[in-house]
PDB file of N, CA and C in Angstrom:
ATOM      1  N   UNK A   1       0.837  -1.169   0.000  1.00  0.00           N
ATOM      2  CA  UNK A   1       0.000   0.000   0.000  1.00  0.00           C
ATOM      3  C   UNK A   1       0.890   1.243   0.000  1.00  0.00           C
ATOM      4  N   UNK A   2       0.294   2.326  -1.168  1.00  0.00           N
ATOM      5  CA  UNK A   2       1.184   3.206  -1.367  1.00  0.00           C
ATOM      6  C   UNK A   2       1.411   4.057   0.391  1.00  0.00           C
ATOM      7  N   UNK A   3       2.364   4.688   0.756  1.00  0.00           N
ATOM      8  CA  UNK A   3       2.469   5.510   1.994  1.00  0.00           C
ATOM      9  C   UNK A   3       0.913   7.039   1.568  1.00  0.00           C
ATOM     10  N   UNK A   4       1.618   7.820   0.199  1.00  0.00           N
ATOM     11  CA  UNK A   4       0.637   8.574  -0.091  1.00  0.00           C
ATOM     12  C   UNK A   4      -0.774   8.424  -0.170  1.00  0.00           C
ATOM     13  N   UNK A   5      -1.054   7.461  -0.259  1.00  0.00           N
ATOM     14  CA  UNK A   5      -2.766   6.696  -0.523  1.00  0.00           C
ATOM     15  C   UNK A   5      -3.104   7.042   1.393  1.00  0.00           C
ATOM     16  N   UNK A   6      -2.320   6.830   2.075  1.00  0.00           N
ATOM     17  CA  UNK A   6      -2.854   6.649   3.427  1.00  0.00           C
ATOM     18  C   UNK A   6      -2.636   8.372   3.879  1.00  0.00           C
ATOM     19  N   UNK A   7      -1.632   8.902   3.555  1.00  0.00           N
ATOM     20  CA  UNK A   7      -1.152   9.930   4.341  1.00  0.00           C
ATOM     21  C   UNK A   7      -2.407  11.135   4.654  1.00  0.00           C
ATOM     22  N   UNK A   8      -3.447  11.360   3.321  1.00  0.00           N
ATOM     23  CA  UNK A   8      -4.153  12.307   3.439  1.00  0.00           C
ATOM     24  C   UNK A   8      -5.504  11.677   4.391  1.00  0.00           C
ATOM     25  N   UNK A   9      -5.435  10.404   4.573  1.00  0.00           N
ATOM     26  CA  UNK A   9      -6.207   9.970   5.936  1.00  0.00           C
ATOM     27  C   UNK A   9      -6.098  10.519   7.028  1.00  0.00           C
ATOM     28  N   UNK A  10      -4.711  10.548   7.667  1.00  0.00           N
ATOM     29  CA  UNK A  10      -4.277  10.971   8.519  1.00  0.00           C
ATOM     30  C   UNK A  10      -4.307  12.492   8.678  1.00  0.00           C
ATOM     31  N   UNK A  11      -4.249  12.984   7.621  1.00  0.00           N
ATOM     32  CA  UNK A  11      -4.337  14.698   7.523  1.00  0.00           C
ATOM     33  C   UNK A  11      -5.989  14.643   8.375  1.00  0.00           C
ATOM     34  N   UNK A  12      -6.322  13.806   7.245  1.00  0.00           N
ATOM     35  CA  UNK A  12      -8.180  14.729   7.625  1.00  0.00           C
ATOM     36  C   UNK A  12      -8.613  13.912   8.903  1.00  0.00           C
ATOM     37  N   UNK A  13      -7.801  12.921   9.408  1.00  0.00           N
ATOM     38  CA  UNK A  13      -8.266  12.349  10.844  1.00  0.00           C
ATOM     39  C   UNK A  13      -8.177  13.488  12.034  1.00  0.00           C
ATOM     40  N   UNK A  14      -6.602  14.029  11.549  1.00  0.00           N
ATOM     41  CA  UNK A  14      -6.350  15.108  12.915  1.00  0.00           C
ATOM     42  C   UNK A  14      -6.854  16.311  12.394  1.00  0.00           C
ATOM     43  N   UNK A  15      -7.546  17.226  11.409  1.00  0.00           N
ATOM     44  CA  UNK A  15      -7.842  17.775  10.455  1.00  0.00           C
ATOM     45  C   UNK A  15      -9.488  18.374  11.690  1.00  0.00           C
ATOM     46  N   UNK A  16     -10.497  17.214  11.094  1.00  0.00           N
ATOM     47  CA  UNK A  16     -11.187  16.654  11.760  1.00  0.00           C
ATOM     48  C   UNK A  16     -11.399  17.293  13.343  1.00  0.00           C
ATOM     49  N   UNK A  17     -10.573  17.092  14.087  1.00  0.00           N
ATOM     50  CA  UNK A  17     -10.395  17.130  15.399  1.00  0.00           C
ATOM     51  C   UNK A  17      -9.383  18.939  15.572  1.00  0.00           C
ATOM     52  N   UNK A  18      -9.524  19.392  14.806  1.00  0.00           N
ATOM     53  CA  UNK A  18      -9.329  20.635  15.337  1.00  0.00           C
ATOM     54  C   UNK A  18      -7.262  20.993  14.808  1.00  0.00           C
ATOM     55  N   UNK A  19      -6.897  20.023  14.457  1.00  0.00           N
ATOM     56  CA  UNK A  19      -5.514  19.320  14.577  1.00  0.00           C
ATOM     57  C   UNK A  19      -4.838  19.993  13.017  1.00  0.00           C
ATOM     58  N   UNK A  20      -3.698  20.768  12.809  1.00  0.00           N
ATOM     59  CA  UNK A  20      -3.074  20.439  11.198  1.00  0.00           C
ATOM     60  C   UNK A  20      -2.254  20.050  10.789  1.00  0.00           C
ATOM     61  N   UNK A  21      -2.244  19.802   9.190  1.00  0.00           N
ATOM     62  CA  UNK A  21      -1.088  19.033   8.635  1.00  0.00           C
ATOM     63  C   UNK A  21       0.179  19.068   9.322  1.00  0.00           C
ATOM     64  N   UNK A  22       0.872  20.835   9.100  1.00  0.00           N
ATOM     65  CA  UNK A  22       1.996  20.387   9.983  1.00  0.00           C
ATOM     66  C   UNK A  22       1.746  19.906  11.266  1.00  0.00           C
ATOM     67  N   UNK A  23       0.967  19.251  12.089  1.00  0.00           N
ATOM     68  CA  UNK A  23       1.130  19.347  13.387  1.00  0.00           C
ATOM     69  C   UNK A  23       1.291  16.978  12.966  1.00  0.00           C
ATOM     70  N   UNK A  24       0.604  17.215  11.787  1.00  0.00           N
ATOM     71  CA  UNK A  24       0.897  15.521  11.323  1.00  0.00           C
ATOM     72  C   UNK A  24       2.270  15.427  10.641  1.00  0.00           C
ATOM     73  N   UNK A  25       3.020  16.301   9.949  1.00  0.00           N
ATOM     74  CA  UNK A  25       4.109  15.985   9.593  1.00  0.00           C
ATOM     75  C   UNK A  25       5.133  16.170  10.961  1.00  0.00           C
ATOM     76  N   UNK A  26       4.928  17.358  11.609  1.00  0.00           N
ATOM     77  CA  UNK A  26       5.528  16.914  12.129  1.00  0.00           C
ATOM     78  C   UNK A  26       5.562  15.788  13.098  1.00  0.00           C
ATOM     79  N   UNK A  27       4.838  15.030  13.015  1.00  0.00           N
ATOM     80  CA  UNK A  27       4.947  13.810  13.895  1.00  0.00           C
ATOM     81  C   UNK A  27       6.014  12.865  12.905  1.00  0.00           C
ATOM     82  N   UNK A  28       5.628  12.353  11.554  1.00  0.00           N
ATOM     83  CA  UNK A  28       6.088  11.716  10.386  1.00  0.00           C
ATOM     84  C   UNK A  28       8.116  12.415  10.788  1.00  0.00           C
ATOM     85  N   UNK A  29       7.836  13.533  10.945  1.00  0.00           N
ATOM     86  CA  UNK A  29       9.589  13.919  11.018  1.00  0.00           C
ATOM     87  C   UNK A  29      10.134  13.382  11.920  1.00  0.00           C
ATOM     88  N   UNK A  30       8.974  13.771  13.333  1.00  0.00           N
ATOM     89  CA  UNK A  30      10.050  12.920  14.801  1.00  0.00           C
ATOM     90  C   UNK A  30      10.210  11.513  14.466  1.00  0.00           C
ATOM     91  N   UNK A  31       9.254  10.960  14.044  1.00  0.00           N
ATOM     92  CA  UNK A  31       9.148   9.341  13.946  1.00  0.00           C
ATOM     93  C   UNK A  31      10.017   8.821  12.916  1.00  0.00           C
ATOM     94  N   UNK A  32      10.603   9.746  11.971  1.00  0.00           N
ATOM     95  CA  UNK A  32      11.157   9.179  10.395  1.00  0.00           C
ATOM     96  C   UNK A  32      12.572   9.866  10.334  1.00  0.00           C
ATOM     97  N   UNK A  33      12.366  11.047  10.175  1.00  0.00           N
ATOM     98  CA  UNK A  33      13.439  12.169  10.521  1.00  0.00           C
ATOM     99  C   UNK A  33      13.297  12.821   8.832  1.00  0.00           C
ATOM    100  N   UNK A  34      12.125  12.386   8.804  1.00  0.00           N
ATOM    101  CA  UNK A  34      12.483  12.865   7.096  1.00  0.00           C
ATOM    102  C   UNK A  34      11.493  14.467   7.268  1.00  0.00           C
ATOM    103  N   UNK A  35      12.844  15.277   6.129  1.00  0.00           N
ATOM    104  CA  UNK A  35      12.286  16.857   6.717  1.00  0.00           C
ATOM    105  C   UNK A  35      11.143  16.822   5.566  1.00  0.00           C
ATOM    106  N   UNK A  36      10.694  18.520   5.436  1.00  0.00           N
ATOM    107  CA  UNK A  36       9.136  18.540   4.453  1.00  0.00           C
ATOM    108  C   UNK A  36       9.544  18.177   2.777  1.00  0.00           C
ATOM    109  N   UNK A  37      10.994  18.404   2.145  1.00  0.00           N
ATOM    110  CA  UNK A  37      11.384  17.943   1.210  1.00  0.00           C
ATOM    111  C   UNK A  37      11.530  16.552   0.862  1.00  0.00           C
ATOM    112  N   UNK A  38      11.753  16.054   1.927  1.00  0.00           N
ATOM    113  CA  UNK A  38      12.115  14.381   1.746  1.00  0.00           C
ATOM    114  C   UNK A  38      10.177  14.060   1.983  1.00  0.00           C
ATOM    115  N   UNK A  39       9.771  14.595   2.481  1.00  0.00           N
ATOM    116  CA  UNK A  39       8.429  14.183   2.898  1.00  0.00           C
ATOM    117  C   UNK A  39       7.613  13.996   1.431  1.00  0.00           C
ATOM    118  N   UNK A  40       7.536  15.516   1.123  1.00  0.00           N
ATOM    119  CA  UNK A  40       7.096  15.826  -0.068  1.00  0.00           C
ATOM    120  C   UNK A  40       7.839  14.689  -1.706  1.00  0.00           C
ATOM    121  N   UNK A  41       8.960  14.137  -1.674  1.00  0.00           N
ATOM    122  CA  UNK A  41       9.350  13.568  -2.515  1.00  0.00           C
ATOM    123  C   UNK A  41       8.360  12.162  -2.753  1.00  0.00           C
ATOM    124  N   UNK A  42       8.497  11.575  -0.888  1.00  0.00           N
ATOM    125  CA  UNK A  42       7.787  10.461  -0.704  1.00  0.00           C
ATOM    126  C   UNK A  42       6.853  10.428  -1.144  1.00  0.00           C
ATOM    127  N   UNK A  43       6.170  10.995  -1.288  1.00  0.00           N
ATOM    128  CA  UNK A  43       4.625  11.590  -1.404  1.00  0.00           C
ATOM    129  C   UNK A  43       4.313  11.335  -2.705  1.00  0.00           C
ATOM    130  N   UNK A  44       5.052  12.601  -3.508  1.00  0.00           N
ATOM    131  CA  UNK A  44       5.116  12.683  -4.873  1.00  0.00           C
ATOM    132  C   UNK A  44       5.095  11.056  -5.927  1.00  0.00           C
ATOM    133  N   UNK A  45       6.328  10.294  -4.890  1.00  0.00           N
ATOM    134  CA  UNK A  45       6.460   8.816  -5.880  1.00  0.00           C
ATOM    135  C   UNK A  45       5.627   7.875  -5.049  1.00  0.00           C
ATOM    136  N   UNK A  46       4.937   7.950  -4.321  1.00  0.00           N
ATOM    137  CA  UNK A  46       4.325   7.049  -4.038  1.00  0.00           C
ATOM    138  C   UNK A  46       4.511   6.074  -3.577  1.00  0.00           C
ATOM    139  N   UNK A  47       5.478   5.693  -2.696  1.00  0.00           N
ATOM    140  CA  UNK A  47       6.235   4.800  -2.448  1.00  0.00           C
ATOM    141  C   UNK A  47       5.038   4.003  -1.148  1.00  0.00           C
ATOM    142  N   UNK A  48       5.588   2.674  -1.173  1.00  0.00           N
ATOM    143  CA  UNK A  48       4.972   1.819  -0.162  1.00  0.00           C
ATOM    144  C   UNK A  48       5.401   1.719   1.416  1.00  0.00           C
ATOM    145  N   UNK A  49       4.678   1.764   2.031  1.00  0.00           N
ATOM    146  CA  UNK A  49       4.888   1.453   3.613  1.00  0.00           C
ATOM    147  C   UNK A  49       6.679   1.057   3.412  1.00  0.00           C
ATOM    148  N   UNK A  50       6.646  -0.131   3.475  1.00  0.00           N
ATOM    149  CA  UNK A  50       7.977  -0.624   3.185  1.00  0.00           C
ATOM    150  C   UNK A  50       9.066   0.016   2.768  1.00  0.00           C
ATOM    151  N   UNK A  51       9.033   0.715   1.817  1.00  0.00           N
ATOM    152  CA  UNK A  51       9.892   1.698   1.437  1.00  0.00           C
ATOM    153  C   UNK A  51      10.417   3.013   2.031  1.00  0.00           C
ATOM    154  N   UNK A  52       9.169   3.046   2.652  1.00  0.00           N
ATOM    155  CA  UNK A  52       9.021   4.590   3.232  1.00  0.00           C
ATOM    156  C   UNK A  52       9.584   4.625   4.614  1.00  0.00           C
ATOM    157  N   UNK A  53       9.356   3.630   5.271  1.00  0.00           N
ATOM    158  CA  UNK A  53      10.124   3.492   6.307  1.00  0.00           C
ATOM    159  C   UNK A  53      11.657   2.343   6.424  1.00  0.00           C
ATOM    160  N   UNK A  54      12.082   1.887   5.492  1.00  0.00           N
ATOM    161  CA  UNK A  54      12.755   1.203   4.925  1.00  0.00           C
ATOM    162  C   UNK A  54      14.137   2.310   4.507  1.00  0.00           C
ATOM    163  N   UNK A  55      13.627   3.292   3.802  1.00  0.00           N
ATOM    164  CA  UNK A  55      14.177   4.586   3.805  1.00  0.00           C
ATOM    165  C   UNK A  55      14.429   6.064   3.900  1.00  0.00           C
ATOM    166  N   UNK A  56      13.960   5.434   5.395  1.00  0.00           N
ATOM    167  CA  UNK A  56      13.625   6.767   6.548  1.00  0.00           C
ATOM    168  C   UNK A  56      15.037   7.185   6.844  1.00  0.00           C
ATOM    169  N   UNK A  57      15.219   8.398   7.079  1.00  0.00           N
ATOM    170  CA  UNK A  57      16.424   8.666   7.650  1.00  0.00           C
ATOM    171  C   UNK A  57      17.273   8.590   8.500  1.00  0.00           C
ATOM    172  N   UNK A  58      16.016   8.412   9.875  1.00  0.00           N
ATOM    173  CA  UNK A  58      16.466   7.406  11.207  1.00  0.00           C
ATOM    174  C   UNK A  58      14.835   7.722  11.806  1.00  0.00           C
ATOM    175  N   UNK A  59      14.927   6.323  12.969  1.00  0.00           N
ATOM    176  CA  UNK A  59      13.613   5.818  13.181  1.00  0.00           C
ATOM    177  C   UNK A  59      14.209   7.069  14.624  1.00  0.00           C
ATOM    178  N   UNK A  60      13.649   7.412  15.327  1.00  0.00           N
ATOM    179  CA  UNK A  60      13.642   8.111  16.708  1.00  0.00           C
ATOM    180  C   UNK A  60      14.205   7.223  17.499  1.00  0.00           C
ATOM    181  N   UNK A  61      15.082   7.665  18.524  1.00  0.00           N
ATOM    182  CA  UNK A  61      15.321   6.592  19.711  1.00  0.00           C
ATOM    183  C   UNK A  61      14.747   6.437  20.326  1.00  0.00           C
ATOM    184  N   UNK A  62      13.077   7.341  20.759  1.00  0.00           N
ATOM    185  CA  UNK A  62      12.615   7.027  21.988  1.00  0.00           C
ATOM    186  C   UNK A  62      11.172   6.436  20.906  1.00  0.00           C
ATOM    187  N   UNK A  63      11.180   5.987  19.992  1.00  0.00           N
ATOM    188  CA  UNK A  63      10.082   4.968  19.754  1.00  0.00           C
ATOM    189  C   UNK A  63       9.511   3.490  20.729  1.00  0.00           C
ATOM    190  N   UNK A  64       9.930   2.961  21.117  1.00  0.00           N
ATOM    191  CA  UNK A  64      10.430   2.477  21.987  1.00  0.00           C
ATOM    192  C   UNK A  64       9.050   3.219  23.575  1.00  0.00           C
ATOM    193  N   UNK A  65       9.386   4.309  23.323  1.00  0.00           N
ATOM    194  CA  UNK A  65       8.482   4.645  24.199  1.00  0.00           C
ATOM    195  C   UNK A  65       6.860   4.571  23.997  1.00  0.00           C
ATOM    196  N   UNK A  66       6.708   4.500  22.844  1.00  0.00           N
ATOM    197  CA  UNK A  66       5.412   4.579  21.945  1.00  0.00           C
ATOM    198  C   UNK A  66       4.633   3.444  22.757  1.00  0.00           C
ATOM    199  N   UNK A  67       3.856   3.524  23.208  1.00  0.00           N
ATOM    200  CA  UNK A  67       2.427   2.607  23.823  1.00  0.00           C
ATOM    201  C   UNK A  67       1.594   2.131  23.930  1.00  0.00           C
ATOM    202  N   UNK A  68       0.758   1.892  24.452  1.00  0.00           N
ATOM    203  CA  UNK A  68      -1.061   1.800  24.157  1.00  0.00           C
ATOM    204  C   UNK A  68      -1.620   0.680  22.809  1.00  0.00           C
ATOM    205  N   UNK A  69      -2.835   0.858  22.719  1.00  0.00           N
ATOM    206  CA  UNK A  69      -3.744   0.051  21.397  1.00  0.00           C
ATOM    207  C   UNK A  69      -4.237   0.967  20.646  1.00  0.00           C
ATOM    208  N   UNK A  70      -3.973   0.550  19.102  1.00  0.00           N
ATOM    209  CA  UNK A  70      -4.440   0.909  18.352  1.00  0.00           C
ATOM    210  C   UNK A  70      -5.279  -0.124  17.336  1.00  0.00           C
ATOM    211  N   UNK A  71      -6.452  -0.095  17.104  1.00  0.00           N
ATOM    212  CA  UNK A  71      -7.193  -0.815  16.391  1.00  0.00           C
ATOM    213  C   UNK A  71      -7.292  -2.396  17.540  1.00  0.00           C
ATOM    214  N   UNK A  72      -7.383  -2.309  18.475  1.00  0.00           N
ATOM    215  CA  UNK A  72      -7.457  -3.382  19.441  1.00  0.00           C
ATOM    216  C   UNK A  72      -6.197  -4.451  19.969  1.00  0.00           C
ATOM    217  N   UNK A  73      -4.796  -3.705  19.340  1.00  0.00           N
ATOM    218  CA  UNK A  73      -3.592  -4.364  19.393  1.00  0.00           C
ATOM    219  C   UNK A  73      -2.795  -3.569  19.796  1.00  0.00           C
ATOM    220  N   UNK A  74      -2.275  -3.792  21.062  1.00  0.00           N
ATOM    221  CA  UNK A  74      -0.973  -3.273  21.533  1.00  0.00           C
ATOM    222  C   UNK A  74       0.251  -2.793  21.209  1.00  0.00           C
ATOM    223  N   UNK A  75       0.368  -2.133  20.735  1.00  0.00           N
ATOM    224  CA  UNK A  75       2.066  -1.688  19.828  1.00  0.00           C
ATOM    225  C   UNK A  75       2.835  -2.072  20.251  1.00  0.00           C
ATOM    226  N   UNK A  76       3.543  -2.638  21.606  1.00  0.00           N
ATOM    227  CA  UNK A  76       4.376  -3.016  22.114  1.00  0.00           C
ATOM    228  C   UNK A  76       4.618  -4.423  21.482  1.00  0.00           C
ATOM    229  N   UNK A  77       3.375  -4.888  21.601  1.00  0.00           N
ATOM    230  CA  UNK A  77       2.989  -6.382  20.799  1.00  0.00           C
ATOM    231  C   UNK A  77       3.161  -6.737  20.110  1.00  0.00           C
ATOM    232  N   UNK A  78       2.949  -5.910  18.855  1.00  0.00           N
ATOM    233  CA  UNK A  78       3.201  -6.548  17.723  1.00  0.00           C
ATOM    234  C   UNK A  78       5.031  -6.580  17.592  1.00  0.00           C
ATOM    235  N   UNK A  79       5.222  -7.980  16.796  1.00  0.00           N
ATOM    236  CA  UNK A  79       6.087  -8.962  16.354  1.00  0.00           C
ATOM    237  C   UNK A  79       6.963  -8.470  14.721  1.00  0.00           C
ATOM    238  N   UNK A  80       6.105  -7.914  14.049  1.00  0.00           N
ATOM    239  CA  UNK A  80       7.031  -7.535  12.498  1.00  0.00           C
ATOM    240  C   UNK A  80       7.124  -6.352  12.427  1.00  0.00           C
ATOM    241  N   UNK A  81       8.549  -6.212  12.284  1.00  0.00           N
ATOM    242  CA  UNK A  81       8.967  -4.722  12.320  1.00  0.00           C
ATOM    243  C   UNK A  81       8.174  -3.969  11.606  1.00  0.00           C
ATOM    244  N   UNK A  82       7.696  -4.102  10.372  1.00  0.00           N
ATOM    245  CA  UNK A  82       7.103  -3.243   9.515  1.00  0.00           C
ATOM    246  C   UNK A  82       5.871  -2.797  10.241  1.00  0.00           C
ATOM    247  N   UNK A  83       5.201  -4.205  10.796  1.00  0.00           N
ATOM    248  CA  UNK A  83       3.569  -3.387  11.318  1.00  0.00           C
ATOM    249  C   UNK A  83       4.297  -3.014  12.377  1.00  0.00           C
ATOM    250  N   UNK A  84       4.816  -2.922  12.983  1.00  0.00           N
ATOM    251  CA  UNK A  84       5.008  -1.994  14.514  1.00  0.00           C
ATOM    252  C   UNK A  84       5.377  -0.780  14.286  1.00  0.00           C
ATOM    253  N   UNK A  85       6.463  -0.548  13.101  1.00  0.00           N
ATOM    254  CA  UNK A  85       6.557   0.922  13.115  1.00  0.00           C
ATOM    255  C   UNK A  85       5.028   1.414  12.714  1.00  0.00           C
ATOM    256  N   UNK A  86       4.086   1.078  11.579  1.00  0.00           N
ATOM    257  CA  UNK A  86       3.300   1.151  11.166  1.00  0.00           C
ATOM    258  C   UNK A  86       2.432   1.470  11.801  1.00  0.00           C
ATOM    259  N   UNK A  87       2.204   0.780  12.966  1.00  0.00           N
ATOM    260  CA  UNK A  87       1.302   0.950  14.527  1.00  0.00           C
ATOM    261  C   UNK A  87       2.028   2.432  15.201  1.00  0.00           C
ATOM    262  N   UNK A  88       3.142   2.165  15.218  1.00  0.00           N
ATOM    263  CA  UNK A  88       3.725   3.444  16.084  1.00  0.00           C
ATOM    264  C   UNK A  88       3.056   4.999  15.072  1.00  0.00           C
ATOM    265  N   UNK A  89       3.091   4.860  13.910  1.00  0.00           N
ATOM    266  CA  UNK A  89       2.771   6.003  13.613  1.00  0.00           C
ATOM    267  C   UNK A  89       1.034   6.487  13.580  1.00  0.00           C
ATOM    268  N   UNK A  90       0.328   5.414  13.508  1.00  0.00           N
ATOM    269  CA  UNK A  90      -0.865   5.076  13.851  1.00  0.00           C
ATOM    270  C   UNK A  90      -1.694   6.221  15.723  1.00  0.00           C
ATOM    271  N   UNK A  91      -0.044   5.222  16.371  1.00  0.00           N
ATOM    272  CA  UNK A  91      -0.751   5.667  17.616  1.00  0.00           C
ATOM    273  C   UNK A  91      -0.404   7.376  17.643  1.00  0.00           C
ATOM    274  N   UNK A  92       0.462   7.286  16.989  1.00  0.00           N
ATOM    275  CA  UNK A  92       0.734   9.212  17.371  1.00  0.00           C
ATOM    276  C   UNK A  92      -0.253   9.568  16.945  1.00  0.00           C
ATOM    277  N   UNK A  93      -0.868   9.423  15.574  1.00  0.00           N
ATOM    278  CA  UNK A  93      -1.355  10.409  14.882  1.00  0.00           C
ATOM    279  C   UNK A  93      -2.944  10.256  15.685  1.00  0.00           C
ATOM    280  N   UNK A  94      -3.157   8.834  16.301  1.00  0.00           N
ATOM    281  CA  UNK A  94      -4.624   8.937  17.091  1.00  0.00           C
ATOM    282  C   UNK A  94      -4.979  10.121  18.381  1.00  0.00           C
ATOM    283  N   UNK A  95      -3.111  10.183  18.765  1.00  0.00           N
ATOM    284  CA  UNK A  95      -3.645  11.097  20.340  1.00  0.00           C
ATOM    285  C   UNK A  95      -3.141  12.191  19.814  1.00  0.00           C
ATOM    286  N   UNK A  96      -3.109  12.406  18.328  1.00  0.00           N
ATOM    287  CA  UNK A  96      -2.951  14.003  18.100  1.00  0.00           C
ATOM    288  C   UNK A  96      -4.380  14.245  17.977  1.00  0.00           C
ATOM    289  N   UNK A  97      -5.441  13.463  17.101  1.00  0.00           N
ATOM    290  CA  UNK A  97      -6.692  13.619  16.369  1.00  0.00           C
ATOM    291  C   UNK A  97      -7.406  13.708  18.104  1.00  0.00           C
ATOM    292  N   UNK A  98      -6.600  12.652  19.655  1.00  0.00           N
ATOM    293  CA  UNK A  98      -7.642  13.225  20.910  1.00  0.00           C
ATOM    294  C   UNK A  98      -6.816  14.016  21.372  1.00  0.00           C
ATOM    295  N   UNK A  99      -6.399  14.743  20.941  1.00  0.00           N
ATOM    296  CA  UNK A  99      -5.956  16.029  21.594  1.00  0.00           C
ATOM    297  C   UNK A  99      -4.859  16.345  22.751  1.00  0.00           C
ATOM    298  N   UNK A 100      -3.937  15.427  22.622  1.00  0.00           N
ATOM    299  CA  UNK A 100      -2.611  15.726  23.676  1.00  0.00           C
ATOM    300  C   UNK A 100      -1.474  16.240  22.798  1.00  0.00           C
ATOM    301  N   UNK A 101      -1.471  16.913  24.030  1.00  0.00           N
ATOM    302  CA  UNK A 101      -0.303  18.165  23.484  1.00  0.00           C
ATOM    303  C   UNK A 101       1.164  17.542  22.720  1.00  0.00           C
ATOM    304  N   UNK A 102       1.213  17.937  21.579  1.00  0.00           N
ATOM    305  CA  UNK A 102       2.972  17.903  20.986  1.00  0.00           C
ATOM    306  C   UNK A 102       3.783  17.093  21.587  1.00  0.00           C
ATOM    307  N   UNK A 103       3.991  17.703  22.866  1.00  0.00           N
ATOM    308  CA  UNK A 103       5.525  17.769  23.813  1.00  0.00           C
ATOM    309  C   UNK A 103       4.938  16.431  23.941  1.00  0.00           C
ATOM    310  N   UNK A 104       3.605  15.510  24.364  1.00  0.00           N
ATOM    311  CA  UNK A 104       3.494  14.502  25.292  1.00  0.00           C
ATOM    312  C   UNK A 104       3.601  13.516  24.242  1.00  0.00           C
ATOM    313  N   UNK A 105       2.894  14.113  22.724  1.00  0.00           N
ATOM    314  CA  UNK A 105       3.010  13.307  21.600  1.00  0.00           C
ATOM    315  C   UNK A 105       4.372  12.384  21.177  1.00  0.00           C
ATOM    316  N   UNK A 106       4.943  13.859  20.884  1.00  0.00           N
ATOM    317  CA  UNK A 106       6.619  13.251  20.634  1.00  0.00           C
ATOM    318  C   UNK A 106       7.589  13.097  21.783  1.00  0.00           C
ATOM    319  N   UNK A 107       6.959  12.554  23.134  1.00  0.00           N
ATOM    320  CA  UNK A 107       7.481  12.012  23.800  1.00  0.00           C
ATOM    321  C   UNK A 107       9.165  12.759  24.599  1.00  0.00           C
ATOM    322  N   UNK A 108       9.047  14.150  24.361  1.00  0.00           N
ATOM    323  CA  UNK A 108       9.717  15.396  25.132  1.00  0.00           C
ATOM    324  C   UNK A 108       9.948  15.304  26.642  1.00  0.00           C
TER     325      UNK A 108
END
């Protein structure tokens, strides 16, 4: 699944809730490290989950801290790297769309 096919989900999830784009990229930056150019490239080619985090610039060190359920599964839990980062970006972008602050988001 392309990354771009999903990304404008996520816009209009936190969108939705009072929340904006940059406040979703920048989550995609703490979590990826990729700035709005590298973002915007991704975007542009369409690249797949796999890829996109495959050739991220660096994953965050405090991912790791990332928590909770998303879609009824524990992030800690899951077993394949791909869905866990996948989950990790999931859960940020859910407690941006309920409303906790930045600092608690990206884990500051």
């Amino acid at each position: 699944m392309a990354f771009a096919s999903v990304y404008p989900l996520y816009v209009q999830k936190a969108e939705k809730k009072g929340r904006t784009r940059e406040e979703v990229d920048a989550i995609i930056a703490w979590l990826t490290g990729y700035d709005a150019a590298q973002l915007a490239r991704v975007l542009d080619s369409r690249v797949d989950f796999e890829t996109f985090f495959g050739e991220a610039p660096r994953l965050h060190p405090n991912v790791g801290l990332i928590t909770g359920v998303v879609c009824g599964v524990r992030v800690e839990d899951v077993t394949h790297p791909l869905m866990r980062q996948i989950r990790y970006l999931d859960k940020l972008i859910d407690e941006l769309a309920r409303g906790k602050k930045m600092s608690s988001i990206l884990r500051s």
